[in-house]
C-alpha atoms as a PDB file:
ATOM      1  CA  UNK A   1     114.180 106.589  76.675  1.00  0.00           C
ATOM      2  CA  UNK A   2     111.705 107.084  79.784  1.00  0.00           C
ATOM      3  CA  UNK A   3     112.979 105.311  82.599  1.00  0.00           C
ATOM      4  CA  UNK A   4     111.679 105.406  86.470  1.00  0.00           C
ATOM      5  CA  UNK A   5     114.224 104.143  88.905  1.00  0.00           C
ATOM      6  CA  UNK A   6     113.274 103.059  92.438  1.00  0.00           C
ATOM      7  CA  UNK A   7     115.722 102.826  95.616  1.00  0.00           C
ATOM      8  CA  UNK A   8     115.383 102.913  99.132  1.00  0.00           C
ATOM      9  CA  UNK A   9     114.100  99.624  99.953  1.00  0.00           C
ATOM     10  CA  UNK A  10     115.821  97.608 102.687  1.00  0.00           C
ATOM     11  CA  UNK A  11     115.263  95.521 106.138  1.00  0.00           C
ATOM     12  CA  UNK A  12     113.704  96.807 108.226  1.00  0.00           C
ATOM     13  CA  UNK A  13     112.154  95.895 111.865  1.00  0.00           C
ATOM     14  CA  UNK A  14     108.129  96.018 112.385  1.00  0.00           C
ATOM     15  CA  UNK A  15     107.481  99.651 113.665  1.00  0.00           C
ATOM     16  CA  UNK A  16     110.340 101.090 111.261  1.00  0.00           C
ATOM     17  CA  UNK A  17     110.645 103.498 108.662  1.00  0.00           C
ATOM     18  CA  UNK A  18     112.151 103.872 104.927  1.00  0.00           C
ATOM     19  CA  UNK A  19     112.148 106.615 102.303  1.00  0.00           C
ATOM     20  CA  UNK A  20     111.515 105.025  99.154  1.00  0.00           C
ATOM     21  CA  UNK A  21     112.955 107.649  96.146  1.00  0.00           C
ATOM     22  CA  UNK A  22     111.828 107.588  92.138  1.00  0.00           C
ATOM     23  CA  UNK A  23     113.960 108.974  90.160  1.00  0.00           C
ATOM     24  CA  UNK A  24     113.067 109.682  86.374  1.00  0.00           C
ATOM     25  CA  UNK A  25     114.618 110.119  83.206  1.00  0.00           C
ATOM     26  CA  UNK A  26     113.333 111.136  79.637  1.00  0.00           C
ATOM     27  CA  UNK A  27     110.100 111.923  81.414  1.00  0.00           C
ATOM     28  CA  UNK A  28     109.444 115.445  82.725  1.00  0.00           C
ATOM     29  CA  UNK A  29     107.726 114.345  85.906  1.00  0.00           C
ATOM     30  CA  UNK A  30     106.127 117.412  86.772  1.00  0.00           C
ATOM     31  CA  UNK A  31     103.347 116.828  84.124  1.00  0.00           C
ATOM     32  CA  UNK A  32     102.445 113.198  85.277  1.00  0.00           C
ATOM     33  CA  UNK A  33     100.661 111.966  88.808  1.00  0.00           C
ATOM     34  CA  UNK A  34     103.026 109.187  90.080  1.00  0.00           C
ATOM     35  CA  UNK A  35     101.546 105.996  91.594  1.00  0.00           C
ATOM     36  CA  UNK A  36     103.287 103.732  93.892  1.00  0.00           C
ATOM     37  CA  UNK A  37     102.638  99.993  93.949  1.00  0.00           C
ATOM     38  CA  UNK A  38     103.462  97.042  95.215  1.00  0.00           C
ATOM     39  CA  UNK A  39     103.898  93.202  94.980  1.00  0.00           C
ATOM     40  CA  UNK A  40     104.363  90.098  96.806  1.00  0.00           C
ATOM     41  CA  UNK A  41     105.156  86.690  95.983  1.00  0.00           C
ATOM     42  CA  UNK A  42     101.135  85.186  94.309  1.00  0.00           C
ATOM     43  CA  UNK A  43     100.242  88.623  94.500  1.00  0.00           C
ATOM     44  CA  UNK A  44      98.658  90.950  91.871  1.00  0.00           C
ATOM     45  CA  UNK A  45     100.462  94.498  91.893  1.00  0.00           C
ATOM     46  CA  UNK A  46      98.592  96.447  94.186  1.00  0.00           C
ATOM     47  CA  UNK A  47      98.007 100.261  93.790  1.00  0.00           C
ATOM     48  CA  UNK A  48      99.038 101.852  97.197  1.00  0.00           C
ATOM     49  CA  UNK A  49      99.251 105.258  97.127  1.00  0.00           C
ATOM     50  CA  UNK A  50      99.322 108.503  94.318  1.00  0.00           C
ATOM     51  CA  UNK A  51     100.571 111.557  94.111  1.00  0.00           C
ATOM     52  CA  UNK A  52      99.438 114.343  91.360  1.00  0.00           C
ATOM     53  CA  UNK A  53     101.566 116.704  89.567  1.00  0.00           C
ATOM     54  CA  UNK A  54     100.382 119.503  91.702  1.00  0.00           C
ATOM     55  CA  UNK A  55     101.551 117.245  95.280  1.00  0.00           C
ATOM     56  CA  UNK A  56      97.674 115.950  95.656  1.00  0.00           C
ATOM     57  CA  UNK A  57      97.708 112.391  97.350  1.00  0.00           C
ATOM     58  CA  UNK A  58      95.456 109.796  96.450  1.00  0.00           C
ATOM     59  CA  UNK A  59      95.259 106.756  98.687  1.00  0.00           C
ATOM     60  CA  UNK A  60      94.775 103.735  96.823  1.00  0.00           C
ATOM     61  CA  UNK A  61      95.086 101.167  99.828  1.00  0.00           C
ATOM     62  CA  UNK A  62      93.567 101.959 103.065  1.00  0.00           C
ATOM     63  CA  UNK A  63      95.703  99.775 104.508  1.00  0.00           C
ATOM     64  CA  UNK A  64      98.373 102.134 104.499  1.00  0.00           C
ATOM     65  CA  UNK A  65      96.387 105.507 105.488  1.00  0.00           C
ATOM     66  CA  UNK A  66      98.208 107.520 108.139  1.00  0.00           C
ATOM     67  CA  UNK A  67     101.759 105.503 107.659  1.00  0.00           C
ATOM     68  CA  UNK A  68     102.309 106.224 104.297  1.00  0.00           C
ATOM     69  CA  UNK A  69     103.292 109.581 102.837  1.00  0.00           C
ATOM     70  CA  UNK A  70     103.565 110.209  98.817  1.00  0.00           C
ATOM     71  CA  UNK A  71     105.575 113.466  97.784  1.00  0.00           C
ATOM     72  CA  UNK A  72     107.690 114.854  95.024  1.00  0.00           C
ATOM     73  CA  UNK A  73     110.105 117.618  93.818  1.00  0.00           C
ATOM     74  CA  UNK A  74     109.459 118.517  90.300  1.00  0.00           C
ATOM     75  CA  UNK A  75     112.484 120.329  89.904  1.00  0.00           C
ATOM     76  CA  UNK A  76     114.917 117.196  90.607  1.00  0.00           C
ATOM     77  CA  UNK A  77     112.251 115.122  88.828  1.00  0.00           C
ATOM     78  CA  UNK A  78     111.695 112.903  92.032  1.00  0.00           C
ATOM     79  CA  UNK A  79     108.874 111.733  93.605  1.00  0.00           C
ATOM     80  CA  UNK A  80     109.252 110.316  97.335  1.00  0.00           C
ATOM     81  CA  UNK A  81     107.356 107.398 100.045  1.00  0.00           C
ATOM     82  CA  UNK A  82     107.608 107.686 103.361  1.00  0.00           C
ATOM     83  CA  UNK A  83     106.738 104.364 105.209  1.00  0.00           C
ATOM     84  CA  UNK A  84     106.299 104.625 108.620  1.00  0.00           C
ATOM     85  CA  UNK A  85     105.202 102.072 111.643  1.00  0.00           C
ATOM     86  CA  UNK A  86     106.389  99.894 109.156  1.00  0.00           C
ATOM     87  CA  UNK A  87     104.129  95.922 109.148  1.00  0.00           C
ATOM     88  CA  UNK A  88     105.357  92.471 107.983  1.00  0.00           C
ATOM     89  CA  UNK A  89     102.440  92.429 105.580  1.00  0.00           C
ATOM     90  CA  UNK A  90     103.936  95.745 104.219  1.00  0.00           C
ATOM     91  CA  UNK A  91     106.962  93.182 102.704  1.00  0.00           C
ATOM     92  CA  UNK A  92     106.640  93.554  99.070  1.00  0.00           C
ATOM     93  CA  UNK A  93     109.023  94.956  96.003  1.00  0.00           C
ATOM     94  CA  UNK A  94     107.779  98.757  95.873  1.00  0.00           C
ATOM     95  CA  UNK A  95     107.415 100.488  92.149  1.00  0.00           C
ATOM     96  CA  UNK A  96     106.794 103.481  90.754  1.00  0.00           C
ATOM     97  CA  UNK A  97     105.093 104.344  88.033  1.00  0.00           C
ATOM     98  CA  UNK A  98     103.740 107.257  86.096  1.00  0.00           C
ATOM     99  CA  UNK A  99      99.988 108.018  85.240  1.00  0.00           C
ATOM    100  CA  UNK A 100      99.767 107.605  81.386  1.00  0.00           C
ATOM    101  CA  UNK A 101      95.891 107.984  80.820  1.00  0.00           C
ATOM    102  CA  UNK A 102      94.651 111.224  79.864  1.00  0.00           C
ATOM    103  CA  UNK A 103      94.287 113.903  81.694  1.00  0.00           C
ATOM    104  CA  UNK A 104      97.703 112.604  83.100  1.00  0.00           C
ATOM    105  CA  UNK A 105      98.037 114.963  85.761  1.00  0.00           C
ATOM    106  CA  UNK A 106      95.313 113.713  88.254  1.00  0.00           C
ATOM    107  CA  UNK A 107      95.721 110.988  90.170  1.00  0.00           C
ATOM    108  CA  UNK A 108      93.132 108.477  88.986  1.00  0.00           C
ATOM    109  CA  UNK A 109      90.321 106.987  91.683  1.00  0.00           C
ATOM    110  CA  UNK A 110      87.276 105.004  92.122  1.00  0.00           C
ATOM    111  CA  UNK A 111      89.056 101.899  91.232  1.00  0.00           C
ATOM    112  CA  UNK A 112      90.067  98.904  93.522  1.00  0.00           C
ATOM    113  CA  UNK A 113      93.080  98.973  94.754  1.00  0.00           C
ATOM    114  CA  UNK A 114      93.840  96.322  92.422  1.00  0.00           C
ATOM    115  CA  UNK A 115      92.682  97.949  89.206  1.00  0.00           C
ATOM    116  CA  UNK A 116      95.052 101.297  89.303  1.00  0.00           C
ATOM    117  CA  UNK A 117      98.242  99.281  87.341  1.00  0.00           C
ATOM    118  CA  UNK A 118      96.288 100.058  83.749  1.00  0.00           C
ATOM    119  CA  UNK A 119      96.009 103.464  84.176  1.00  0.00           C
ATOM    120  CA  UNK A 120     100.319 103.659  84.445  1.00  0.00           C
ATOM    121  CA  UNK A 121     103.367 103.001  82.692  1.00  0.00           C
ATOM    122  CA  UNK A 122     107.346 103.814  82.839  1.00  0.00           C
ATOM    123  CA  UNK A 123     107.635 101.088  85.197  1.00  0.00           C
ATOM    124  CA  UNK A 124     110.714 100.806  87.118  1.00  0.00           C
ATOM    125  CA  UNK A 125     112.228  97.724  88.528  1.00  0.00           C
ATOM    126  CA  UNK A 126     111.755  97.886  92.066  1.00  0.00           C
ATOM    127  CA  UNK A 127     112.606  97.783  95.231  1.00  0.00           C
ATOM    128  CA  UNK A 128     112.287  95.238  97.742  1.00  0.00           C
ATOM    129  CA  UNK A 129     111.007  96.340 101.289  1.00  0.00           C
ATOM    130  CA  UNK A 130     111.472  94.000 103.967  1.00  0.00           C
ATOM    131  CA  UNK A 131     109.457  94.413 107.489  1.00  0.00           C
ATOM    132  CA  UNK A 132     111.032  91.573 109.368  1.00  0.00           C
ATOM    133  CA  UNK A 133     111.876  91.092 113.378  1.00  0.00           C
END
């Protein structure tokens, strides 16, 4: 059974930082790009940032560019997001996800930020980050 679990998530104060961590099972990671998303309450899940299966990062959300860092270590089958200078309007519940559309590999682009959820699968069941004074 393929299963992606996120953790990391947490309170945190505007300016912070978190290490959000994917962890997967049943799924040899190293063959699929892994997208992180994320959702808030009346929200549609939002495509934030990718990663490939070579370490290539995608943004999805320019929003995020220069605070958010996607990574991964094939051999633990992890994948990794740094958030730093943490923003309120960065609160959401954070998943991960792995890229399902042929070739898998890539990271997919071109899309709107909100169009990148069709392209992945596996979803976990996420974790809430918090950016609150």
């Amino acid at each position: 059974q393929v299963q992606l679990v996120e953790s990391g998530g947490g309170l945190v104060q505007p300016g912070g930082s978190l290490r959000l961590s994917c962890a997967a099972s049943g799924l040899t990671l190293e063959n699929y790009a892994i997208g992180w998303f994320r959702q808030s309450p009346g929200k549609e899940r939002e495509g934030v940032i990718c990663v490939s299966n070579s370490g290539t990062s995608t943004i999805y959300n320019d929003s995020v560019r220069g605070r958010f860092t996607a990574t991964r270590e094939n051999a633990k089958n992890m994948a990794y997001l740094q958030l730093n200078s943490l923003e309120p309007e960065d609160t959401a519940v954070y998943y991960c996800a792995a890229h399902l559309s042929s070739p898998v590999g890539p990271c997919p682009w071109g899309q709107d930020y909100n169009d990148y959820a069709r392209y992945f699968g596996s979803w976990g069941q996420g974790t809430q980050v918090t950016v609150s004074s």
